[in-house]
Protein backbone atom coordinates (compact mmCIF):
# COMPACT_ATOMS: atom_id res chain seq x y z
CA UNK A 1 6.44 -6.41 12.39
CA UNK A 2 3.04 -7.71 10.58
CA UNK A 3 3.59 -9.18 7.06
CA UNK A 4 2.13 -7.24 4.81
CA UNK A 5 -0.95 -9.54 4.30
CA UNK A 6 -2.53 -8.71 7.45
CA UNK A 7 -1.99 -4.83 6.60
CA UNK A 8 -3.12 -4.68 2.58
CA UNK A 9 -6.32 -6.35 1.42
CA UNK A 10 -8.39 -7.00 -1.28
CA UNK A 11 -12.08 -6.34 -1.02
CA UNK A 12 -14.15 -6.40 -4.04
CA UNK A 13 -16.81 -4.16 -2.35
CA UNK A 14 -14.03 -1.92 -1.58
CA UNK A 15 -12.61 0.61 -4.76
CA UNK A 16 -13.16 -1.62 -7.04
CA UNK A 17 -11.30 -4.83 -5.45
CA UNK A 18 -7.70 -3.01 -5.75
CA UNK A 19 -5.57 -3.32 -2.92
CA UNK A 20 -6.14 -1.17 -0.24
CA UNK A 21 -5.10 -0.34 3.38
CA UNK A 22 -7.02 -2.25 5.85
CA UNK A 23 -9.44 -0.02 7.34
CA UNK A 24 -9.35 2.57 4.76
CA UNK A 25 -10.01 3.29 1.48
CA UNK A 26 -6.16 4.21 0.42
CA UNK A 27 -4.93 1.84 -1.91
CA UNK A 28 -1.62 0.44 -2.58
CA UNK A 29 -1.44 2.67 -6.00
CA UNK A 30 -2.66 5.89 -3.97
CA UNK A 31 0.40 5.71 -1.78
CA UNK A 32 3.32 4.84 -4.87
CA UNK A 33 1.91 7.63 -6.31
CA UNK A 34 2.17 9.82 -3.63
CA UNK A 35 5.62 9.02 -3.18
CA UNK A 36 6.66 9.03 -7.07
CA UNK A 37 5.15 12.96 -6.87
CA UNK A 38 7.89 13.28 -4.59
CA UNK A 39 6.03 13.30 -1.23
CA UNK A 40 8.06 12.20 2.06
CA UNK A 41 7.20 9.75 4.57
CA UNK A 42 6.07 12.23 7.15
CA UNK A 43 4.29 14.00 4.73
CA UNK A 44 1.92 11.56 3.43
CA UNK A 45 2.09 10.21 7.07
CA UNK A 46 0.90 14.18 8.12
CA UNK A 47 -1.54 14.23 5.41
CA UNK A 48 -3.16 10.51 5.94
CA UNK A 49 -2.87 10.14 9.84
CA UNK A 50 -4.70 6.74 9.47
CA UNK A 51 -1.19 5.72 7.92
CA UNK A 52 1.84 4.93 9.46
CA UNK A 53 5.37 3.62 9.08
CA UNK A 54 3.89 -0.05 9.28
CA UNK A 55 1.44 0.72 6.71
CA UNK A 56 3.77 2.59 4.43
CA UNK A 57 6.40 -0.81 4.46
CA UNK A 58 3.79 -2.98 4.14
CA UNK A 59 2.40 -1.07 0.73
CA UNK A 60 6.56 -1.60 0.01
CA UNK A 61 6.43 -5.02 0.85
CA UNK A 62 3.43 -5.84 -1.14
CA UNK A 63 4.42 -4.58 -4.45
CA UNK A 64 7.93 -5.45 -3.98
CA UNK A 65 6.51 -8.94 -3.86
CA UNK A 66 4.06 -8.48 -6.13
CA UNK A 67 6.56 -7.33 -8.91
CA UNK A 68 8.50 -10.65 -7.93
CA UNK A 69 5.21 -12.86 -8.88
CA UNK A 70 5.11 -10.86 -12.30
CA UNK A 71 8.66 -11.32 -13.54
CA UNK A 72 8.35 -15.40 -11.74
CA UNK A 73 5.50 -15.65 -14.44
CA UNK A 74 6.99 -14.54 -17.61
């Protein structure tokens, strides 16, 4: 299994520097939504078939550690 630093990256040129899927343009925020409206797995996997289960856990991973850095810093 990748860590999810080779999977999600930040590209200014690419929407707007926010964290995105490598190779796409589906950010980090694009897929927590999705799944906070109450989408499945295999449905945003059937509706984004660039995605998969790696690149679903790795959006997991990332803001799992990202909300670690944020409550580190206050």
């Amino acid at each position: 299994m990748k860590h999810y630093s080779e999977i999600i990256i930040i590209d200014p040129t690419i929407r707007f520097g926010k964290p995105t899927i490598k190779g796409t343009r589906i950010s980090v925020y694009d897929v927590l939504s999705l799944f906070a409206s109450g989408m499945s797995l295999q449905e945003i996997i059937d509706d984004f078939p660039e995605l998969g289960v790696e690149e679903i856990n790795a959006v997991f991973a990332y803001a799992a550690d990202r909300e670690q850095k944020l409550l580190n810093a206050s």
